[in-house]
N, C-alpha and C. Protein backbone atom coordinates (compact mmCIF):
# COMPACT_ATOMS: atom_id res chain seq x y z
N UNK A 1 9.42 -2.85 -22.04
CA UNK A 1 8.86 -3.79 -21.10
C UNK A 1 7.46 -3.30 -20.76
N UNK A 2 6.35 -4.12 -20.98
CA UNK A 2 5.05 -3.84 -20.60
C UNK A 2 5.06 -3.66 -19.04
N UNK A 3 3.85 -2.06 -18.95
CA UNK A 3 3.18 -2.24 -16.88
C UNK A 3 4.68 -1.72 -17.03
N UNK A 4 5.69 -0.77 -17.18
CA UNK A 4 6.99 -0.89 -16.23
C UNK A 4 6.21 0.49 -14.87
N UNK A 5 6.61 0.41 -14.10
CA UNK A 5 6.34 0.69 -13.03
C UNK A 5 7.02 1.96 -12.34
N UNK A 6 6.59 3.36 -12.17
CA UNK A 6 7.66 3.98 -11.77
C UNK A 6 6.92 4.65 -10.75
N UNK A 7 7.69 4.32 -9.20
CA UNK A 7 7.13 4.75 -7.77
C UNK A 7 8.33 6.01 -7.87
N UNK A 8 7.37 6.66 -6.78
CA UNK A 8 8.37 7.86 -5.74
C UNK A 8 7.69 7.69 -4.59
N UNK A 9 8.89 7.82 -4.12
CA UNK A 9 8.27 7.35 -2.03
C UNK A 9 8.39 9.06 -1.15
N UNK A 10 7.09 8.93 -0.55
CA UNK A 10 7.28 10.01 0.14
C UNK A 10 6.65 9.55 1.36
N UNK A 11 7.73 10.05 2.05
CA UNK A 11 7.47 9.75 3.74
C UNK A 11 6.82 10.43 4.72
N UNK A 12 5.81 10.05 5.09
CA UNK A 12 5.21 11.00 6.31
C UNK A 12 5.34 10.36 7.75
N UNK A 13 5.59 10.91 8.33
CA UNK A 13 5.90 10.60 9.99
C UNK A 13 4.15 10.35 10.59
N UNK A 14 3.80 9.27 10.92
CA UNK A 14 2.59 8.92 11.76
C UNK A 14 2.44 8.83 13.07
N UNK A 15 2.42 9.89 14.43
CA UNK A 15 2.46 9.08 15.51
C UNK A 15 1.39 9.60 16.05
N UNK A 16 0.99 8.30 16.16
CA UNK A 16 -0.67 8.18 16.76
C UNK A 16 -0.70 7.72 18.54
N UNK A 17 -0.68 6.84 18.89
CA UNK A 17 -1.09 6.30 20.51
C UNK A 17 -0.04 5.61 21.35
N UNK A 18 0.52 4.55 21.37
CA UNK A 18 1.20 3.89 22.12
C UNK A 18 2.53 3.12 21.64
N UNK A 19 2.97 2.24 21.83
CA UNK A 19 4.16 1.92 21.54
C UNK A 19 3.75 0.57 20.48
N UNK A 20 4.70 0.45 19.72
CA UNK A 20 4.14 -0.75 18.86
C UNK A 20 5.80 -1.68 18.44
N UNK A 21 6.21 -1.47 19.29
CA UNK A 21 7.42 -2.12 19.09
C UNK A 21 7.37 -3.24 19.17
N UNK A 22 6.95 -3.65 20.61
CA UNK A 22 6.48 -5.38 20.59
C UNK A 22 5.65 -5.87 20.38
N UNK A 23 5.47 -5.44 18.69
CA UNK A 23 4.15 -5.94 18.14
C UNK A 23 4.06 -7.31 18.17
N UNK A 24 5.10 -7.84 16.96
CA UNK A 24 5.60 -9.02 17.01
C UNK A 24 6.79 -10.11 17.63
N UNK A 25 7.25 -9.24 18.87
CA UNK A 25 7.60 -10.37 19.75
C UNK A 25 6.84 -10.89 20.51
N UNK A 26 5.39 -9.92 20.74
CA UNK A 26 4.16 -10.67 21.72
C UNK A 26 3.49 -11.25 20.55
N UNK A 27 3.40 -11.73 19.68
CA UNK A 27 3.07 -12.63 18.87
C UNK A 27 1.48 -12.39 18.48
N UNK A 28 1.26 -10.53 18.41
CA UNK A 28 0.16 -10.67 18.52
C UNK A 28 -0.55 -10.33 16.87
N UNK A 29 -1.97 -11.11 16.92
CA UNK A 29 -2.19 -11.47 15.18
C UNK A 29 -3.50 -10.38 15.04
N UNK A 30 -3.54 -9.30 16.27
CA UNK A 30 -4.37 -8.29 15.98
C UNK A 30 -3.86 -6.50 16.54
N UNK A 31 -4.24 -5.89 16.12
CA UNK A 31 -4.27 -4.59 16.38
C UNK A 31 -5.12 -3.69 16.98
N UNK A 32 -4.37 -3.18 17.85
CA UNK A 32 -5.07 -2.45 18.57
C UNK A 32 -4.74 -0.82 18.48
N UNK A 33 -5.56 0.59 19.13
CA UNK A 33 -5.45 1.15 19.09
C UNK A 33 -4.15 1.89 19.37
N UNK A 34 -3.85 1.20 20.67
CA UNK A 34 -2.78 2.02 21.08
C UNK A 34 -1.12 1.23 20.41
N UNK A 35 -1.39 0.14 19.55
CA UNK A 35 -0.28 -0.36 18.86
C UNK A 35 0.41 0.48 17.87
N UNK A 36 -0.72 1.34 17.59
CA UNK A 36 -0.66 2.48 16.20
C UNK A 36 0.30 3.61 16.26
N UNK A 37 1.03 3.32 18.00
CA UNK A 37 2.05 4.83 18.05
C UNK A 37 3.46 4.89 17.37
N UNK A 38 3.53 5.64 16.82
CA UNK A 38 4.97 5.68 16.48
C UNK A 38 5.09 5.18 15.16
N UNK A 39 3.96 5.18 14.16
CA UNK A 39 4.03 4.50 13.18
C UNK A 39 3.96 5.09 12.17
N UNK A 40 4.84 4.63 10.66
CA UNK A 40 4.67 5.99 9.88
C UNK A 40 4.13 5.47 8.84
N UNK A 41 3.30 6.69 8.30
CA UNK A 41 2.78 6.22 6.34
C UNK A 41 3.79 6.25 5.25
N UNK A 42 3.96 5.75 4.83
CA UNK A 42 4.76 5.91 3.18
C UNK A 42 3.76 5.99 2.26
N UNK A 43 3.62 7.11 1.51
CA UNK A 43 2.87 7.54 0.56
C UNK A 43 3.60 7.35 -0.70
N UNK A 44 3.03 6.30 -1.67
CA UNK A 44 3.53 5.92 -2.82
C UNK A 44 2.72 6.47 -3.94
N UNK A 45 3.38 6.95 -5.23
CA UNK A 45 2.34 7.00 -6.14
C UNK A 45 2.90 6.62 -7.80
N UNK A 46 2.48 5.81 -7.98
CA UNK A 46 2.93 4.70 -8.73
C UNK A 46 2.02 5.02 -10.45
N UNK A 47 3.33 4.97 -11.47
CA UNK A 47 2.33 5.59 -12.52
C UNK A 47 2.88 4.13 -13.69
N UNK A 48 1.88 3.51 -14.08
CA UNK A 48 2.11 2.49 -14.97
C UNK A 48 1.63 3.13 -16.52
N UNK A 49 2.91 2.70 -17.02
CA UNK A 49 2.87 3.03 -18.56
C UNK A 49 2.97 2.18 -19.56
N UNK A 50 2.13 1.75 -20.36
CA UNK A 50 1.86 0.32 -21.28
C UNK A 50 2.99 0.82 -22.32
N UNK A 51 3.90 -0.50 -22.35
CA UNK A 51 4.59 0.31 -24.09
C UNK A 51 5.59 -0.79 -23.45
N UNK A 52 6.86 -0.47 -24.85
CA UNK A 52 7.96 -1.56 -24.38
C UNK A 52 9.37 -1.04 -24.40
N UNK A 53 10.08 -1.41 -24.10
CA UNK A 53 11.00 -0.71 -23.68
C UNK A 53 12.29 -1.22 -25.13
N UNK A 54 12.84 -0.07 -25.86
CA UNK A 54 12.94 -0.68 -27.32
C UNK A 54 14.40 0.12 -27.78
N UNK A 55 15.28 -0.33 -29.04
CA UNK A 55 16.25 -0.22 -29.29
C UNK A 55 15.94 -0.16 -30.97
N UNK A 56 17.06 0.90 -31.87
CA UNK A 56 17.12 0.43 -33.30
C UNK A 56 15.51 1.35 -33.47
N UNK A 57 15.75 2.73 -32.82
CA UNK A 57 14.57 3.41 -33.07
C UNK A 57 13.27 2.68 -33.31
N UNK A 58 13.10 2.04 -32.19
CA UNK A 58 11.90 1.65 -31.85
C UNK A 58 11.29 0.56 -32.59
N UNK A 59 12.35 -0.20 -33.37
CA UNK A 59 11.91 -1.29 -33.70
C UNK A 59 11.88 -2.49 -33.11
N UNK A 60 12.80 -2.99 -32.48
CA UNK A 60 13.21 -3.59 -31.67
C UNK A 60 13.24 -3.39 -30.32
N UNK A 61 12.28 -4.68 -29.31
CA UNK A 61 11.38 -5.00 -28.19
C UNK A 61 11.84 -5.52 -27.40
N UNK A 62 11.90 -5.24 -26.19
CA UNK A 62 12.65 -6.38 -25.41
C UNK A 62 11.16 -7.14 -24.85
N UNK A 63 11.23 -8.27 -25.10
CA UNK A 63 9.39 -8.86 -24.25
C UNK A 63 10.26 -9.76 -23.41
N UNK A 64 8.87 -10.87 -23.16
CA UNK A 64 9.10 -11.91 -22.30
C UNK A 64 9.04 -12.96 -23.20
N UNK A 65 10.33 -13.72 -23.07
CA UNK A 65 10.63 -14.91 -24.32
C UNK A 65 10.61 -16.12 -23.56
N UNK A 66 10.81 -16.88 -24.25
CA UNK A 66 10.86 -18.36 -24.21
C UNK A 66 11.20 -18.80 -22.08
N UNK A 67 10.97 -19.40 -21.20
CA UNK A 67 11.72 -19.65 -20.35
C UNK A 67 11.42 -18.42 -18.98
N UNK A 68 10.92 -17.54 -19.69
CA UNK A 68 10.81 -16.10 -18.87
C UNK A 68 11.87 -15.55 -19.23
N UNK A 69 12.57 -15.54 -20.25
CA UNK A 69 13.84 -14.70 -20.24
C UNK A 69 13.61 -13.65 -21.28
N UNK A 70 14.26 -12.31 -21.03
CA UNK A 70 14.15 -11.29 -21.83
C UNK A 70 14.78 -11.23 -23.19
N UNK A 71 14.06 -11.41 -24.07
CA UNK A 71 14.42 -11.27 -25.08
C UNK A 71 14.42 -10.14 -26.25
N UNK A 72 15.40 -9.65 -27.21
CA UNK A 72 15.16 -8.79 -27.88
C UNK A 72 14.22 -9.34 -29.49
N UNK A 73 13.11 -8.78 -29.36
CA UNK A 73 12.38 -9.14 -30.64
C UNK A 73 12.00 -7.84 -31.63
N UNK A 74 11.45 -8.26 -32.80
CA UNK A 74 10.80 -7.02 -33.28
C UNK A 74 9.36 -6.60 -32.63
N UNK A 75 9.24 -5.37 -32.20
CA UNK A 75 8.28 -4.42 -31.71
C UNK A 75 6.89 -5.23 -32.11
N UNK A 76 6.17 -5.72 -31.39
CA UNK A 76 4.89 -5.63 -31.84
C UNK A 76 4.01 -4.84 -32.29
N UNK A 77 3.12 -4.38 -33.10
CA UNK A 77 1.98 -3.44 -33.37
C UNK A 77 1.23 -3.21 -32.07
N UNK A 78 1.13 -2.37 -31.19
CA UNK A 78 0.45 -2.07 -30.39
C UNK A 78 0.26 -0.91 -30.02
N UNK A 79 -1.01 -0.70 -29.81
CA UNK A 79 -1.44 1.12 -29.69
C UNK A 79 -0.96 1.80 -27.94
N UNK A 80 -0.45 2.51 -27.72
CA UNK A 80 -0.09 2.57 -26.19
C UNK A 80 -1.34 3.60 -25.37
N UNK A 81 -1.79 3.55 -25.02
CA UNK A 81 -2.55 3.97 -23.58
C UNK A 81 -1.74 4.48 -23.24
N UNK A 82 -2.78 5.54 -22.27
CA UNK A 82 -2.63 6.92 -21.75
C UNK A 82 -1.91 6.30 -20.06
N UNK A 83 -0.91 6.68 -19.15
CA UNK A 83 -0.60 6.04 -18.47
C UNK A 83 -1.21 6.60 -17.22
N UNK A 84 -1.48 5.11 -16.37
CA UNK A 84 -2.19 4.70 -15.24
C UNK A 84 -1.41 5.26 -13.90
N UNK A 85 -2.20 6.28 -13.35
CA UNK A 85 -1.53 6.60 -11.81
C UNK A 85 -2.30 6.70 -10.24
N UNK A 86 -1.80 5.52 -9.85
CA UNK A 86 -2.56 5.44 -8.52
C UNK A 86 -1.52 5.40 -7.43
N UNK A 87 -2.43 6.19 -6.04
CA UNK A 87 -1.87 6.65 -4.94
C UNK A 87 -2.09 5.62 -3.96
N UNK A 88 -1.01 5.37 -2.86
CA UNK A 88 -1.88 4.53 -2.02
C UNK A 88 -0.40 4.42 -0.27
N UNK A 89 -1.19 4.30 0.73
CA UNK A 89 -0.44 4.41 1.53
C UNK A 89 0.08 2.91 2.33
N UNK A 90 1.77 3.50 2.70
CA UNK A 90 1.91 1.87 3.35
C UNK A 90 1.83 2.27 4.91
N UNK A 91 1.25 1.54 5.80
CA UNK A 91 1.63 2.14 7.27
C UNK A 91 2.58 1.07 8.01
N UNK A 92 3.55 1.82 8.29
CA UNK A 92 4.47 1.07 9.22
C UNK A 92 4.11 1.15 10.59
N UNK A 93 3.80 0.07 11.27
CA UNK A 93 3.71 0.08 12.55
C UNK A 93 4.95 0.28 13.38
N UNK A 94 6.07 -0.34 12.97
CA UNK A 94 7.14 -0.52 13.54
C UNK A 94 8.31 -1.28 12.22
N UNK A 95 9.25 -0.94 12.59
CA UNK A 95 10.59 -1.05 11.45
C UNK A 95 10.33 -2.64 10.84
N UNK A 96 9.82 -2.43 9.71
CA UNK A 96 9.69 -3.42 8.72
C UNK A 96 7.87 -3.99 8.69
N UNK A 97 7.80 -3.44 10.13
CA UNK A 97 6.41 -4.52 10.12
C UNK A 97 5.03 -3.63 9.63
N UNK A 98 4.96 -3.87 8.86
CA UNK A 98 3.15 -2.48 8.32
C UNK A 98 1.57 -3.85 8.57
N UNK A 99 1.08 -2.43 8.47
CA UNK A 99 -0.55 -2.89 9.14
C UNK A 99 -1.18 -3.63 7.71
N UNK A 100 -1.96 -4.59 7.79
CA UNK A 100 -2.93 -5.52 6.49
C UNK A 100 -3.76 -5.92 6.82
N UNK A 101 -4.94 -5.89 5.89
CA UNK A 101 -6.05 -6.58 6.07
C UNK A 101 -6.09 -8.11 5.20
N UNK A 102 -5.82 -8.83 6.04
CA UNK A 102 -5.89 -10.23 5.55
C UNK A 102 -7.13 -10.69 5.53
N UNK A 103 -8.37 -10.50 5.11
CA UNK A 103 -9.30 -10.87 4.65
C UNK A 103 -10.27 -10.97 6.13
N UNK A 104 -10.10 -11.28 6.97
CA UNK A 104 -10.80 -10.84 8.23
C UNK A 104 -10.61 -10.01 9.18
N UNK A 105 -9.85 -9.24 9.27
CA UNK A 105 -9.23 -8.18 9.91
C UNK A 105 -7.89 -7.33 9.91
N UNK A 106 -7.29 -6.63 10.66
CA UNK A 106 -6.19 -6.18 10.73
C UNK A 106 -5.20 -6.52 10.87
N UNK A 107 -4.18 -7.17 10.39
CA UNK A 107 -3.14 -7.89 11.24
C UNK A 107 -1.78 -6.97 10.51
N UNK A 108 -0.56 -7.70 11.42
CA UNK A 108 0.92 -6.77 10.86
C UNK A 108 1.54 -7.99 10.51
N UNK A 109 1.86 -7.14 9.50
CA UNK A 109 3.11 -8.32 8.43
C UNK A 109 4.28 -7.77 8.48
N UNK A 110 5.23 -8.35 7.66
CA UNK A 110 6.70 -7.95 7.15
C UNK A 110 5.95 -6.97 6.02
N UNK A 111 6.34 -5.40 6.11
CA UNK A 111 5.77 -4.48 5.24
C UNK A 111 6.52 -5.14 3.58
N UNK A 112 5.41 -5.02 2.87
CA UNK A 112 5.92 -5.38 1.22
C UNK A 112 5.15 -4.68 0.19
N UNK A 113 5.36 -3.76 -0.52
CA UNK A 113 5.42 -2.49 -0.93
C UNK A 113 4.32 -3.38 -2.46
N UNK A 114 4.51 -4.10 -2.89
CA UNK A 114 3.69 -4.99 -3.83
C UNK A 114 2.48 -5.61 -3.55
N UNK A 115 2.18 -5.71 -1.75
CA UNK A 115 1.26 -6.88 -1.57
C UNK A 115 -0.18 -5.40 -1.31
N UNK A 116 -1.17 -5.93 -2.15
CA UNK A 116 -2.00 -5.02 -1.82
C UNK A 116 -3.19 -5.17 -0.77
N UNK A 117 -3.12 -6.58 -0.19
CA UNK A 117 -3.59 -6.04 1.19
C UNK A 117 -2.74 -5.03 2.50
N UNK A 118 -1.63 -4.41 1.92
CA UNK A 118 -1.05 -3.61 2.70
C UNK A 118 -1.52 -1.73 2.32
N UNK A 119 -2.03 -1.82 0.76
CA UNK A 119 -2.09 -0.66 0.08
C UNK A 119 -3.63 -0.01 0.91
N UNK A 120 -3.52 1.33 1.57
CA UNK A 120 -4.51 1.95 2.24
C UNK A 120 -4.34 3.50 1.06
N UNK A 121 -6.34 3.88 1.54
CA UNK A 121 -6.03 5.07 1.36
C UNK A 121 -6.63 5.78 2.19
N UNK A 122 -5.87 6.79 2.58
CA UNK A 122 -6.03 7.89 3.61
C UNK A 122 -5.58 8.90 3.19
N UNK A 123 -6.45 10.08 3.75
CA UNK A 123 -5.59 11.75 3.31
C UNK A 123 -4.56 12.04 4.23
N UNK A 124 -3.81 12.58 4.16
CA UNK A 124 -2.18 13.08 5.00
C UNK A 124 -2.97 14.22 5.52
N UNK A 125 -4.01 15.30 5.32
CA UNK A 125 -4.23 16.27 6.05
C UNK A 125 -5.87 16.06 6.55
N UNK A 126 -6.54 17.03 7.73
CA UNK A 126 -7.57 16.45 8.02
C UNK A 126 -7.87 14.86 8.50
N UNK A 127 -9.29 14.93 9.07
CA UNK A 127 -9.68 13.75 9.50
C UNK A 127 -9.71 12.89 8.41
N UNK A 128 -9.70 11.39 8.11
CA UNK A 128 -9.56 10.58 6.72
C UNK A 128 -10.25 9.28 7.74
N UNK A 129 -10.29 8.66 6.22
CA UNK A 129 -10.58 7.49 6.79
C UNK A 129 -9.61 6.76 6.48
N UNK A 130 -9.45 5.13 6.90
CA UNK A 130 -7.83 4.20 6.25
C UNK A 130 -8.89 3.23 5.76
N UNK A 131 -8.81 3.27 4.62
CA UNK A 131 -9.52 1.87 3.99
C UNK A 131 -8.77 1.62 2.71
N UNK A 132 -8.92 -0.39 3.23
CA UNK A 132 -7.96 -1.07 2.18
C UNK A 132 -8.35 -0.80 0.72
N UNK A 133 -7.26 -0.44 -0.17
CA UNK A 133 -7.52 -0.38 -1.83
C UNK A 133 -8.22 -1.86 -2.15
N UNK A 134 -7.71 -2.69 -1.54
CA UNK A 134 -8.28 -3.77 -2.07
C UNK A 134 -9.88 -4.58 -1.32
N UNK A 135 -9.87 -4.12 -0.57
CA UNK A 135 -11.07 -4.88 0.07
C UNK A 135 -12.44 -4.06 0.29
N UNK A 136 -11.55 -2.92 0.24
CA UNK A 136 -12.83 -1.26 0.44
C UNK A 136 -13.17 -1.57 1.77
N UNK A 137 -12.39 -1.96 2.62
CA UNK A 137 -12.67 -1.95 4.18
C UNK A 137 -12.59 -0.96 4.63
N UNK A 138 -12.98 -0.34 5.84
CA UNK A 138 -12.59 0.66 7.20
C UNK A 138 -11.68 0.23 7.97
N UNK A 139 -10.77 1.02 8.44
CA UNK A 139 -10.28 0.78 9.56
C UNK A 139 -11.16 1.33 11.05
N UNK A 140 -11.69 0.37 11.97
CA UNK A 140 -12.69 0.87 12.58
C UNK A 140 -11.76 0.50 14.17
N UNK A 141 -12.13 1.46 15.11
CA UNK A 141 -11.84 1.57 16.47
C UNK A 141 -13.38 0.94 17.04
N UNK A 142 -13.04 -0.30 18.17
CA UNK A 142 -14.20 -0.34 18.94
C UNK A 142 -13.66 -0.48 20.70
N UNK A 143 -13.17 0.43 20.51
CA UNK A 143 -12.50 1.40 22.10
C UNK A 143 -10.69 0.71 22.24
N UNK A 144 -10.67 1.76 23.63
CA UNK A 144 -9.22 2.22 23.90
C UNK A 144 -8.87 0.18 24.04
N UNK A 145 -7.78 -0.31 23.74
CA UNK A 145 -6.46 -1.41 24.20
C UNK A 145 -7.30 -2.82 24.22
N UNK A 146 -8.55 -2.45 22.67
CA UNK A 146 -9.22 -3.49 22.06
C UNK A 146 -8.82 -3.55 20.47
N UNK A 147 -8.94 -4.79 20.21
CA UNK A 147 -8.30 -4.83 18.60
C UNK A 147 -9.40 -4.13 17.43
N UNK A 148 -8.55 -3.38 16.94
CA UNK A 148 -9.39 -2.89 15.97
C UNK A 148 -9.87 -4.02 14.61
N UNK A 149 -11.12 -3.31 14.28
CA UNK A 149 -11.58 -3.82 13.08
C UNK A 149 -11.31 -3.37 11.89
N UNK A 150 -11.85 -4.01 10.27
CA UNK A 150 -12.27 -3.44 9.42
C UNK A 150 -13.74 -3.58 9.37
N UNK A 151 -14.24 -2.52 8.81
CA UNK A 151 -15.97 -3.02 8.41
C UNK A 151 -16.07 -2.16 7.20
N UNK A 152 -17.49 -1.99 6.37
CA UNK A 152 -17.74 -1.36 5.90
C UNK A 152 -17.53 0.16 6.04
N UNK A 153 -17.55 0.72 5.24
CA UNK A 153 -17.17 2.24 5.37
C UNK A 153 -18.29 3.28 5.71
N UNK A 154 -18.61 3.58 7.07
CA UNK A 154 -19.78 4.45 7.28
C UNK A 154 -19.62 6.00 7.52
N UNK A 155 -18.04 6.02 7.87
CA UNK A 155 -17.40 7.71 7.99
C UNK A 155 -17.97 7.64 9.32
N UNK A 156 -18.17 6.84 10.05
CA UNK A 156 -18.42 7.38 11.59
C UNK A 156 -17.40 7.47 12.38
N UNK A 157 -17.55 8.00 13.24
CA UNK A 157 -16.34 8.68 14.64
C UNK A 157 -15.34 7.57 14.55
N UNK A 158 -16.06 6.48 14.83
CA UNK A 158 -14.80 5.38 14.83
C UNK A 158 -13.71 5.18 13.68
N UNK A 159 -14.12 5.94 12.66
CA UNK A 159 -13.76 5.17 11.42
C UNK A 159 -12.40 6.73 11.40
N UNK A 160 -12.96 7.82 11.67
CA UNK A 160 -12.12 8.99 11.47
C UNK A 160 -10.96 8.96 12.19
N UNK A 161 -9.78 9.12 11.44
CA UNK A 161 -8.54 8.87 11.87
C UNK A 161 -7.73 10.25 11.72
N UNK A 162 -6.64 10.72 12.22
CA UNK A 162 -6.16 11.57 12.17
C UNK A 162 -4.64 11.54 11.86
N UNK A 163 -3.98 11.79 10.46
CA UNK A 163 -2.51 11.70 10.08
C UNK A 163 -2.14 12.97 10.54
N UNK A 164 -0.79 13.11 10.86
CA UNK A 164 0.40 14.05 10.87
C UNK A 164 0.32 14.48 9.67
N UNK A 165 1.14 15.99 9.64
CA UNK A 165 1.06 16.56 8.39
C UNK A 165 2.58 16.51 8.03
């Protein structure tokens, strides 16, 4: 099977500021500083390997056939690449719900481990910054029990965040 996908989840405990439980029963569609307490990273690192997944010493392919259905064919000719490994963090604000940048800011979703406006990267030790894999945003503070931003990435005070080890 082409791209097959193989994660390992490693969990780091995040607790940063305030309570974030009633994130989404107060119905709220931004984030703030002190929403960020109690919230943890899941550090994924995901290694994609081009090739197919095969039977009859490697002659025989399972692809994608007719309908979307898996079918066993003969192996195509194809050269395989060196396999692809990228890191990236999920932050849970609260049980199920993780932090995203939906294209104008911060908001919390139902956490989903595929959607890559959820995929951040940040270091687990030291000051880091959280910026989206996909948008190359910041996660930016513009003071205490105001909604945070994304902006460009300048590494300033606001932008420096601090994970648990």
């Amino acid at each position: 099977m082409k791209n097959a996908k193989v994660c390992s989840r490693l969990a780091v405990v995040l607790a940063l500021i305030a309570s974030s439980a009633s994130l989404m029963a107060a119905g709220k569609n931004t984030v703030s500083e002190q929403d960020l307490a109690q919230a943890s990273v899941i550090t994924l690192n995901a290694t994609t390997v081009n090739g197919f997944v095969s039977i009859a010493r490697g002659r025989n392919c399972v692809v994608q056939g007719a309908n979307d259905v898996p079918t066993l064919l003969p192996c195509p000719e194809t050269s395989k690449t060196a396999p692809i490994t990228t890191t990236f963090n999920i932050i849970e604000l609260s049980h199920d719900w993780c932090l995203a940048d939906n294209g104008i800011g911060p908001v919390v979703k139902r956490c989903d481990l595929k959607d890559p406006a959820q995929h951040w990267d940040a270091l687990t030790a030291g000051p880091t910054h959280v910026k989206n894999i996909e948008t190359k945003r910041c996660l930016t503070s513009v003071g205490l029990d105001k909604p945070l931003k994304l902006q460009s990435c300048t590494g300033s005070f606001a932008q420096t965040w601090a994970l648990p080890k």
